[in-house]
Protein backbone atom coordinates (compact mmCIF):
# COMPACT_ATOMS: atom_id res chain seq x y z
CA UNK A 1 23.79 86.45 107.97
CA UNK A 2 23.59 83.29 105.89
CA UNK A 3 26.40 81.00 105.91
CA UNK A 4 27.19 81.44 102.21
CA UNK A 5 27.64 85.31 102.80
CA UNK A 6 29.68 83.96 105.80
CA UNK A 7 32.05 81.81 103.92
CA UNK A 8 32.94 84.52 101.41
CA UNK A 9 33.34 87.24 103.86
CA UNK A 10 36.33 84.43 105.32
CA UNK A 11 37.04 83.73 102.12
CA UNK A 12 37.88 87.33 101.48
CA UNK A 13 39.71 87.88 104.51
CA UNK A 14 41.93 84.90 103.86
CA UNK A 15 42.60 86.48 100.56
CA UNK A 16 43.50 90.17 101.89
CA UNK A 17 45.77 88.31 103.89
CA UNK A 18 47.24 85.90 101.56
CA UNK A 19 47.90 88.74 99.27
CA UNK A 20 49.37 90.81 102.77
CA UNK A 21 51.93 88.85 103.37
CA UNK A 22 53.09 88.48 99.58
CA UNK A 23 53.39 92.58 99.79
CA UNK A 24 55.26 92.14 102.64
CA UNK A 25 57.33 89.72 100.96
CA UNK A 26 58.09 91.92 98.05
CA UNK A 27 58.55 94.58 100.60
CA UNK A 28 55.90 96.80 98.95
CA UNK A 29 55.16 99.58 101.58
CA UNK A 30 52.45 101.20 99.57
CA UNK A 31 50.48 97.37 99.28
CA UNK A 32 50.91 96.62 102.72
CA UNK A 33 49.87 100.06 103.73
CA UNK A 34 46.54 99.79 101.83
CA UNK A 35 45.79 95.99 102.57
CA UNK A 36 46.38 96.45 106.23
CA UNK A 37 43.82 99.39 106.22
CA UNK A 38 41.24 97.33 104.01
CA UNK A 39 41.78 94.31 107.05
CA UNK A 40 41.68 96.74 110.14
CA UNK A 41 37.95 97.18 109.06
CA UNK A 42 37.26 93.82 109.93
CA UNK A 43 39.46 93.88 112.87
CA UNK A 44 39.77 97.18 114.69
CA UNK A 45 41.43 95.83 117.51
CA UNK A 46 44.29 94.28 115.74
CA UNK A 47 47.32 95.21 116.87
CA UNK A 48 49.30 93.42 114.16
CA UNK A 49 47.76 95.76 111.45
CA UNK A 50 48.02 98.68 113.52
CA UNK A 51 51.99 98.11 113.88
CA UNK A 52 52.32 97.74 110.11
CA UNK A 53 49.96 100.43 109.08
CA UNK A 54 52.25 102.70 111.41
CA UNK A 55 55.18 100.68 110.33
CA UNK A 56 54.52 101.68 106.37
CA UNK A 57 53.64 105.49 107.04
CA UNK A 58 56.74 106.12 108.97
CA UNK A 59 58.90 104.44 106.71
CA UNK A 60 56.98 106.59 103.47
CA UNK A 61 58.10 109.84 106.06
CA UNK A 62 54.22 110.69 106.38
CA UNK A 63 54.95 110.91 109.82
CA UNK A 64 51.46 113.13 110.33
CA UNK A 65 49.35 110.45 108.91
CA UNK A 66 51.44 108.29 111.13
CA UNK A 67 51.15 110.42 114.22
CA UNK A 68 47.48 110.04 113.12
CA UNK A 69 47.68 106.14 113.32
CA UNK A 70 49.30 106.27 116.77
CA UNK A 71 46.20 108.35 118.07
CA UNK A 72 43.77 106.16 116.36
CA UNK A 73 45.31 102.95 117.65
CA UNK A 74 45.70 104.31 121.48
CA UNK A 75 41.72 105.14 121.18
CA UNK A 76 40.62 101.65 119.85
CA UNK A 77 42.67 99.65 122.22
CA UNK A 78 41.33 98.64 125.84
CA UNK A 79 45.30 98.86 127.05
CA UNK A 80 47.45 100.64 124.72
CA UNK A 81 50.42 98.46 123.80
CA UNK A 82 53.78 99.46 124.77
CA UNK A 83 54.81 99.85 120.69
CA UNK A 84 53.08 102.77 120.93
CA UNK A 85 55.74 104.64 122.61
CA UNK A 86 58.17 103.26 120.62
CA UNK A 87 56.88 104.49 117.46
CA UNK A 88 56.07 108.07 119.21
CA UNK A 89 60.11 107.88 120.21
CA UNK A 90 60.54 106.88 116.34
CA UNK A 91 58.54 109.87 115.41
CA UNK A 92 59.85 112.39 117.96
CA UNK A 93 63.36 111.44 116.99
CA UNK A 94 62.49 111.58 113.36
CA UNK A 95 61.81 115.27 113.92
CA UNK A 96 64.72 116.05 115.86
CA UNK A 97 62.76 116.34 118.99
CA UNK A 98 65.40 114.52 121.42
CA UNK A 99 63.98 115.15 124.52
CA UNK A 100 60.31 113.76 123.74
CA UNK A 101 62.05 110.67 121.98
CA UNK A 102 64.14 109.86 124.96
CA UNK A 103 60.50 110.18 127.34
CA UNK A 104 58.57 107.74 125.13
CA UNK A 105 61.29 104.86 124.73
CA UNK A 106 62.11 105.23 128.58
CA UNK A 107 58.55 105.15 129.06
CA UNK A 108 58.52 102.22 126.83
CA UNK A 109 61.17 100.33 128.96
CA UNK A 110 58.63 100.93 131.69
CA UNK A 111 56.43 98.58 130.42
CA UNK A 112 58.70 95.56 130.84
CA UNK A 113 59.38 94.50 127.73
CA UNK A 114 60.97 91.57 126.44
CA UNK A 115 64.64 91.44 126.78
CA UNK A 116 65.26 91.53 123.10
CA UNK A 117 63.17 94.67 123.16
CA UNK A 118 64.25 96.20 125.78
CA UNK A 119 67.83 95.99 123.92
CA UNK A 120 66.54 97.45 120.85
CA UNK A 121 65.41 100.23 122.97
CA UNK A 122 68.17 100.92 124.82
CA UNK A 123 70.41 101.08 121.01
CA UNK A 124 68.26 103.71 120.26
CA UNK A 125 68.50 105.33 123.39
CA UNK A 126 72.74 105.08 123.06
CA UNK A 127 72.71 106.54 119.55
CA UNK A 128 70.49 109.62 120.68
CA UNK A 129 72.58 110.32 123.38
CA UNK A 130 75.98 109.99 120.68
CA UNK A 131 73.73 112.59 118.43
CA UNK A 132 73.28 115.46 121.75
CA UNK A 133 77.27 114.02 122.62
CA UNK A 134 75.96 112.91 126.03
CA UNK A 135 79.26 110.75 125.90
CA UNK A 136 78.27 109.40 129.53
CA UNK A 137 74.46 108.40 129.29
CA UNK A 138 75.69 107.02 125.74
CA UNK A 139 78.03 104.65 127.60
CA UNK A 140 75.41 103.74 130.15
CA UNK A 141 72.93 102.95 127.71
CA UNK A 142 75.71 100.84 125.59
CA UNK A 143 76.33 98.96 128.57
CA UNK A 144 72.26 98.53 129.31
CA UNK A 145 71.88 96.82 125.96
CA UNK A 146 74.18 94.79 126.38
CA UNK A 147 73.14 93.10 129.90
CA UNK A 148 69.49 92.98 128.28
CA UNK A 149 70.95 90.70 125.51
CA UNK A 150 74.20 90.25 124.52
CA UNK A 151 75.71 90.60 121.23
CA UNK A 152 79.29 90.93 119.60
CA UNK A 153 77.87 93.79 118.00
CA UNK A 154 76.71 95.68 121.35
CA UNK A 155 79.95 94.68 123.18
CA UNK A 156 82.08 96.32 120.33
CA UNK A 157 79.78 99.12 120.35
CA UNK A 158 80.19 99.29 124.22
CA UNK A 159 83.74 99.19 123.83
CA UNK A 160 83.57 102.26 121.41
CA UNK A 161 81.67 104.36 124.04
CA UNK A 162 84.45 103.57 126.89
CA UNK A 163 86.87 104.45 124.52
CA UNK A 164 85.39 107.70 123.82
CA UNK A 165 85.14 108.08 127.79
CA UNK A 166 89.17 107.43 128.35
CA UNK A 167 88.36 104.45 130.03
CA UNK A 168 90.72 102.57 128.58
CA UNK A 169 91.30 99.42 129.91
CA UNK A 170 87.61 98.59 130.60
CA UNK A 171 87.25 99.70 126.40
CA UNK A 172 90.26 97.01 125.29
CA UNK A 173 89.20 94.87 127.92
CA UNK A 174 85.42 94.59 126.10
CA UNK A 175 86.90 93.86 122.60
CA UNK A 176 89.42 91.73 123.48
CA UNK A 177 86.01 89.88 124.53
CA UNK A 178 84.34 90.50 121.15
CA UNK A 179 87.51 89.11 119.81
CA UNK A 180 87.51 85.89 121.68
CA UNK A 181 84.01 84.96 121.25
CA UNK A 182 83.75 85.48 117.08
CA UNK A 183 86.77 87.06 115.80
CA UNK A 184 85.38 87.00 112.51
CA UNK A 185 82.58 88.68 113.16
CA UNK A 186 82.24 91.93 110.49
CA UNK A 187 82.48 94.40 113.41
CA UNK A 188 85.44 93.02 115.18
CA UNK A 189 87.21 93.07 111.75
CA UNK A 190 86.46 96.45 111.27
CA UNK A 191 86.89 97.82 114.72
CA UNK A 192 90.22 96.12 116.06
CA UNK A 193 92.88 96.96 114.03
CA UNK A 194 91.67 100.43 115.13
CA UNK A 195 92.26 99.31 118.77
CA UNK A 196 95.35 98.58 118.12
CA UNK A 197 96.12 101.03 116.22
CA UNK A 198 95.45 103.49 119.40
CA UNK A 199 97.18 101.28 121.45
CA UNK A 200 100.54 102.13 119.97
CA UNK A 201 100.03 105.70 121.23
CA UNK A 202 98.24 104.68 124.65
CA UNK A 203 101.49 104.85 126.70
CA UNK A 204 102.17 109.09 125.75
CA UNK A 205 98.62 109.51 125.63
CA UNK A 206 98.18 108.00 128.91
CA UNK A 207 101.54 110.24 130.33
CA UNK A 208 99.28 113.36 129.31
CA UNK A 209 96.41 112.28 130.95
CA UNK A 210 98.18 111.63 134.13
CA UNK A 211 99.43 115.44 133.72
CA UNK A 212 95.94 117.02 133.10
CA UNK A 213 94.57 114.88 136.36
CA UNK A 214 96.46 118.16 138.08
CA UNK A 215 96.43 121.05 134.94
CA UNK A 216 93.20 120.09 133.26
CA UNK A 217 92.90 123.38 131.70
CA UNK A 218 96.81 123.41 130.03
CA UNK A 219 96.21 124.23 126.37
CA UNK A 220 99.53 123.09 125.14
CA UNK A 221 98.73 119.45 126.84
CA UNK A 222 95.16 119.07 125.30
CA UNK A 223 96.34 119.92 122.23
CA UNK A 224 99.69 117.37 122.19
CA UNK A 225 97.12 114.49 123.15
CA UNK A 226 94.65 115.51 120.20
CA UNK A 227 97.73 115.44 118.04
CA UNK A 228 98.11 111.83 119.40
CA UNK A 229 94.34 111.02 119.20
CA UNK A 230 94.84 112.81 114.86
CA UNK A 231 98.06 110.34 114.29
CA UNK A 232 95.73 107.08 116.32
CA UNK A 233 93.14 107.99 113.71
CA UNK A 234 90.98 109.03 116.55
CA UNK A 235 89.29 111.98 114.86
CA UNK A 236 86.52 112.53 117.34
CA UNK A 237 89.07 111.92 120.24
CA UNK A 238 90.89 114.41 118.78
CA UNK A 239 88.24 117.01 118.66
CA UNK A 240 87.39 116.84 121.79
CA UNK A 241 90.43 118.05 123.09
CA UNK A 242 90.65 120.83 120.34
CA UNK A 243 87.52 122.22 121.04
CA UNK A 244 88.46 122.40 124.60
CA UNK A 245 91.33 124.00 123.73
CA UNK A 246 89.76 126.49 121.41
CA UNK A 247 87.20 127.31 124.24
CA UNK A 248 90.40 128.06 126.84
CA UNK A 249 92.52 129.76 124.22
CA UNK A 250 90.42 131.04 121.72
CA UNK A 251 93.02 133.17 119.62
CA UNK A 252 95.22 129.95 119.68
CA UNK A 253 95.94 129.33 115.63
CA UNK A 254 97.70 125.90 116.54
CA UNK A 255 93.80 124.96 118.59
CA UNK A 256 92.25 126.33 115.26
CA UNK A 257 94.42 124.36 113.18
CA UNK A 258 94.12 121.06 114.63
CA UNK A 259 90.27 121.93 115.70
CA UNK A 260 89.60 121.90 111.49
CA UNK A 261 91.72 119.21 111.12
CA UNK A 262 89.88 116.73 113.16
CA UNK A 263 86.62 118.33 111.27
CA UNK A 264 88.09 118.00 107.91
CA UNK A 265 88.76 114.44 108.71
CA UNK A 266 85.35 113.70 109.71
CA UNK A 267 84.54 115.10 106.32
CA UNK A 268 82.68 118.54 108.36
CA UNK A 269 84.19 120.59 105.75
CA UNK A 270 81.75 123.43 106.27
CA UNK A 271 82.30 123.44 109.97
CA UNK A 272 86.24 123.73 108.84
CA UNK A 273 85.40 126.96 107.12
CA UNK A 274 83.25 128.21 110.04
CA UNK A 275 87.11 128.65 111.26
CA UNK A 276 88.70 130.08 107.92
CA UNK A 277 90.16 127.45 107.28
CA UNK A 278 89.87 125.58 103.61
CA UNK A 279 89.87 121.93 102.52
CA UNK A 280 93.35 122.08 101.06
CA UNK A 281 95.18 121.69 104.73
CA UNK A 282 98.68 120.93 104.02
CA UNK A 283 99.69 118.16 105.74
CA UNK A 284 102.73 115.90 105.95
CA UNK A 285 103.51 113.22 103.65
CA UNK A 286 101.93 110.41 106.42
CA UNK A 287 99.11 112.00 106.15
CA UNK A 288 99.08 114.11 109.98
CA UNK A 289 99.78 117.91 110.76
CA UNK A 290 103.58 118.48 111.03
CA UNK A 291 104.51 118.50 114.19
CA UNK A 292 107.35 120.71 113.51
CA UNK A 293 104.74 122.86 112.02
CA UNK A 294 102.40 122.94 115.23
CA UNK A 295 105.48 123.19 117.27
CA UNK A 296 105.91 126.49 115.24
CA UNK A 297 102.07 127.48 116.11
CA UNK A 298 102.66 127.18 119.41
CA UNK A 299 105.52 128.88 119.97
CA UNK A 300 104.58 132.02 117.60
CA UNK A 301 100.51 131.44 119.17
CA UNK A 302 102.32 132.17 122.67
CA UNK A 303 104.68 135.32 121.69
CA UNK A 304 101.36 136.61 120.70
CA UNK A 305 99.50 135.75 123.53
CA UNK A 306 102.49 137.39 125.83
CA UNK A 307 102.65 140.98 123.73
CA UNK A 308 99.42 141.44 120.77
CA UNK A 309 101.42 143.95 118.93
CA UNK A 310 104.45 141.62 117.74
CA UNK A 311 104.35 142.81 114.75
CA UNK A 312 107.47 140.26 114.11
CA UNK A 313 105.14 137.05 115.32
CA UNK A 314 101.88 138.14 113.23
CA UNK A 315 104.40 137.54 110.44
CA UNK A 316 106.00 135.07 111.38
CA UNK A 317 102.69 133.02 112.12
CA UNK A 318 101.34 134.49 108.62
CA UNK A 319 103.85 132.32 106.88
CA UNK A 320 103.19 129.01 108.66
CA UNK A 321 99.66 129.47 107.87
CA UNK A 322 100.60 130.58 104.15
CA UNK A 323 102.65 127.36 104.09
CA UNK A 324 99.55 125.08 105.33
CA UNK A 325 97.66 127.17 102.16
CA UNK A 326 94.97 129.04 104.76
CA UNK A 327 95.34 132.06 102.88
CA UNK A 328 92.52 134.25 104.68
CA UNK A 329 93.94 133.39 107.91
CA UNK A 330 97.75 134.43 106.66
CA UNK A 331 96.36 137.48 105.28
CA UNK A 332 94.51 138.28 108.44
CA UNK A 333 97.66 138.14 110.46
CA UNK A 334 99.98 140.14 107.70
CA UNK A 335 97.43 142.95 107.93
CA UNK A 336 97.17 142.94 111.31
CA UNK A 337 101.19 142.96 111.39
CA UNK A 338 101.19 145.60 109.45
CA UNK A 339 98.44 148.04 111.06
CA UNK A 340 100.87 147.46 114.14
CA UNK A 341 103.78 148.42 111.98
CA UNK A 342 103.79 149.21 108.44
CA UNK A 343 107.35 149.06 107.47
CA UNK A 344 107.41 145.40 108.77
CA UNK A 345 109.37 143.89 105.62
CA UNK A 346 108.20 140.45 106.64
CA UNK A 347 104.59 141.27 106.48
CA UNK A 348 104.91 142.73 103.54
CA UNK A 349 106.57 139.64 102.13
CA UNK A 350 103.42 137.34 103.41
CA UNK A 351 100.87 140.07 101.93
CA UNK A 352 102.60 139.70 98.57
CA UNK A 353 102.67 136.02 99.14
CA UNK A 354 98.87 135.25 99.86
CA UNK A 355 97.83 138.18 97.00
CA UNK A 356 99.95 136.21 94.38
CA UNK A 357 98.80 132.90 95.18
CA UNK A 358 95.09 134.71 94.60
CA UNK A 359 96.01 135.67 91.59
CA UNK A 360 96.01 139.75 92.74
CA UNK A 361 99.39 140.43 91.01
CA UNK A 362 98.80 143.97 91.03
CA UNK A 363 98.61 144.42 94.44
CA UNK A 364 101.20 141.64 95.35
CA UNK A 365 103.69 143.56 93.37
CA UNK A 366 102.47 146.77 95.30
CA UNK A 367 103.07 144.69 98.90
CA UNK A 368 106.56 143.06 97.54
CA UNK A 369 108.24 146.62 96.22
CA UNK A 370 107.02 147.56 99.24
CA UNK A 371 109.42 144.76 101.43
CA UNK A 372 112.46 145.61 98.79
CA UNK A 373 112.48 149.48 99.43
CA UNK A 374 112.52 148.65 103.08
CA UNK A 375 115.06 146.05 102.88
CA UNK A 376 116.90 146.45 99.54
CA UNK A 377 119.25 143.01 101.12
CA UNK A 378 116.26 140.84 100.87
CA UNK A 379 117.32 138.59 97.72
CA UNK A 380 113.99 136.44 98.66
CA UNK A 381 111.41 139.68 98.22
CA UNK A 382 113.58 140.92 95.26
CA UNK A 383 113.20 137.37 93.75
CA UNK A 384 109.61 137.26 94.32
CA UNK A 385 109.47 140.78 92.94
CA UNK A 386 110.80 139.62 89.79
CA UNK A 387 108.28 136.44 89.78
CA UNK A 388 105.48 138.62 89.80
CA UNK A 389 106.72 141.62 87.73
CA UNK A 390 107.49 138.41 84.57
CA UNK A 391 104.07 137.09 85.21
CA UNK A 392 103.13 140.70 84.57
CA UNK A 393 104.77 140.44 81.42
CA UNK A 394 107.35 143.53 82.76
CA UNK A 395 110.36 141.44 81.26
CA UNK A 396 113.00 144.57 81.75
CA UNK A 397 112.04 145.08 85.57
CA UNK A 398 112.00 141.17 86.05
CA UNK A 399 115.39 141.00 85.18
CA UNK A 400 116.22 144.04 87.02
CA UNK A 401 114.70 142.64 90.29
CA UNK A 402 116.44 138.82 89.66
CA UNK A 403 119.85 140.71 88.96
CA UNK A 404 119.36 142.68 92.27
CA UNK A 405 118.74 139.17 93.91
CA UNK A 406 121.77 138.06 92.87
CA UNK A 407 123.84 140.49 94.09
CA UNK A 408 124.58 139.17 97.81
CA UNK A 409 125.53 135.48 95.95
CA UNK A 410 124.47 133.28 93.02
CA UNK A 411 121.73 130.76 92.92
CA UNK A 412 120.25 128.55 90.45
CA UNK A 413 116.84 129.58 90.53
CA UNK A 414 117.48 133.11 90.47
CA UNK A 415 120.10 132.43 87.45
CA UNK A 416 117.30 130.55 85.62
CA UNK A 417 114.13 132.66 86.04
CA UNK A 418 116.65 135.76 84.93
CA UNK A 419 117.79 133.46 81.66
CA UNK A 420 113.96 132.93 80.76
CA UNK A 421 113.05 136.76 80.84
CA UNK A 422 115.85 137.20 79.40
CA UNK A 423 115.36 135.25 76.25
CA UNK A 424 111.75 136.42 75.90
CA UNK A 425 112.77 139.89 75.18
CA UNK A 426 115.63 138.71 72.73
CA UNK A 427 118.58 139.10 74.73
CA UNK A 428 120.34 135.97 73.57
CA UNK A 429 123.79 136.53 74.35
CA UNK A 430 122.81 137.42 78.03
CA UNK A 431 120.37 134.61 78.15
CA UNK A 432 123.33 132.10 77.35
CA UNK A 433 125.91 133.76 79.16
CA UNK A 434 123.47 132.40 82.72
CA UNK A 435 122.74 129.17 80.83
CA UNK A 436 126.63 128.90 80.82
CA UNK A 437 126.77 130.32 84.89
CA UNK A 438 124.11 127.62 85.37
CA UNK A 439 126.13 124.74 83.76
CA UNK A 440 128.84 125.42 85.67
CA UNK A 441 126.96 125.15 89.25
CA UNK A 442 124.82 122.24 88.22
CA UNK A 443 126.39 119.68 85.76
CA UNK A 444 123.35 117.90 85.74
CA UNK A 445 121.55 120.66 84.59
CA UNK A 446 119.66 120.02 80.82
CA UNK A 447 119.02 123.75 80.83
């Protein structure tokens, strides 16, 4: 070859990779794909353009074309490099294929790479094992990358893992660490105040696990310490225990309850209605589950357990749940309440309840009449009778049904919703006369 046709053939080269490293620059995937092909021509052995051809084809997701490259690079190479197995883990993990991932970065880590490498490896390791909840080889491979090369990034990541072991003082023990070294640094910031947030709650939360050392499979305990983890803001925490719990006592409504609560809060919303129950969880005004209300769970959750057919407790745990607005589960238990007993006024009541709130007026007024010829004292079903009968547009029987509410004592609300039918069927002077009856309880009142 002459040494013109030398000099351009450099010359071109130096050009391909003058206008290489501007793609890269520009961070143009499809340019550096195609220049780095056009170069390995001239250097088939180049590792460099090898790990960016790769590089580009995984990031576009061709992952065959890239599995492709991998094959092609092992073959041209005297001794593979260790990237290799890297990218296969990259790939393998890409595809969900844990297991093969985990084998090609360990194998990686075999080839004693740098520590800065090895680090990156063993982050990708710890997040894989977070995604199967290996909460134990996550840890371990936390703490790995961390003695390969420390960061305050890894140590508050570390920290995370212990936490999510219950080894707490080691966990406080590495941010507090974090903290001293750069307690500006974005991931202290972020991750501290939750620290300390937990730590308000350590001291009961540590009392429980002291407890469970001895009754690790006590329901009621694993579910007061994920109520603890819910109010720490400890979601995952949280669901740990619940799950447990649910597993243990599966007909447990509190374990349900809190279970989709800790889902709903990771934003799982369609694992939430896996377990009937919907998005619209009533909580209190802090934000948490009641704990009255769970206290409630439990105790109806464990008449039930004791005798199935409590008719009484069905009900009873139907209007909890139709109070936390879980209106299949509600309904579930009236019906079953009432296949156990039908004249059950109670059950009747929910029925009505979770059939008007759906908008089924018809057969809500069917379930309530039902509760008032059982239990013609009820002035609750008779007023909720009434409801449904004016939304009905049955004025006459609305006004029948608030009267007959009435009748063991006067209240406002029954007074008023009798004055409005009242008035839409024209009977003024009975209309005012309960305006009047209303004045005179409530002083206040601008009716």
């Amino acid at each position: 070859m002459c040494s013109g046709t030398v000099v351009g053939a450099e010359n071109n080269l130096a050009q391909l990779r003058k206008q290489l490293a501007a793609a890269e620059e520009a961070e143009d995937k499809s340019a550096v794909l195609e220049l780095s092909q056009r170069l390995l021509r001239f250097a088939p052995t180049d590792s460099d353009l090898w790990e960016r051809i790769a590089r580009a084809q995984f990031d576009q997701k061709d992952f065959d074309r890239c599995a492709a490259t991998l094959d092609a690079w092992e073959k041209a190479m005297r001794s593979p490099p260790a990237a290799i197995e890297d990218f296969r883990g990259d790939l393998a993990a890409a595809e969900k294929n844990y297991d093969e991932a985990e084998r090609h970065w360990l194998a990686f880590l075999a080839r004693k790479p740098s520590r800065s490498d090895a680090a990156s490896i063993y982050d990708k390791l710890a997040n894989l094992a977070a995604v199967r909840q290996r909460w134990i080889d996550n840890e371990k491979y936390r703490r790995s990358a961390l003695v390969a090369e420390d960061s305050i990034a890894r140590r508050v990541s570390h920290a995370t893992a212990l936490l999510r072991l219950h080894q707490w003082d080691a966990a406080y023990a590495e941010i507090a660490k974090a903290n001293q070294t750069d307690s500006s640094h974005a991931e202290v910031k972020q991750w501290l105040p939750q620290f300390e947030r937990l730590k308000f709650f350590l001291p009961e939360i540590r009392a429980i696990d002291a407890r469970l050392e001895n009754s690790p499979d006590d329901v009621d305990l694993l579910l007061e310490r994920a109520r603890l983890f819910a109010r720490a803001d400890r979601p995952l925490l949280a669901l740990d225990d619940c799950e447990r719990a649910m597993k243990l006592a599966p007909t447990s409504m509190r374990a349900r309850i809190q279970t989709a609560d800790a889902l709903l809060k990771l934003n799982r919303v369609d694992d939430a209605a896996k377990l009937q129950v919907s998005a619209h969880l009533v909580r209190a005004r802090d934000g948490y589950l009641s704990y009255e209300v769970l206290t409630a769970l439990r105790d109806t959750d464990a008449r039930i357990a004791q005798n199935p057919n409590d008719a009484d407790a069905l009900a009873a745990r139907a209007r909890i749940l139709f109070d936390l607005k879980q209106f299949a589960l509600a309904m579930n238990d009236a019906q079953n309440a009432l296949k156990i007993d039908n004249q059950n006024v109670a059950a009747h009541v929910q029925a009505a309840n979770v059939l008007d709130e759906l908008d089924q007026t018809k057969d809500a007024l069917g379930e309530i009449t039902k509760a008032t010829e059982l239990n013609s004292k009820d002035a609750g079903a008779w007023f909720h009778r009434g409801t449904i009968e004016a939304r009905r547009a049955d004025y006459p029987a609305a006004i029948e049904s608030f009267t007959r509410s009435l009748e063991s004592g006067e209240w406002i609300e029954a007074l008023r919703a009798r004055e409005n039918a009242e008035r839409r069927i024209g009977r003024i002077d009975q209309a005012d006369a309960d305006l009047n009856r209303i004045r005179q309880l409530d002083p206040t009142s601008k009716e």
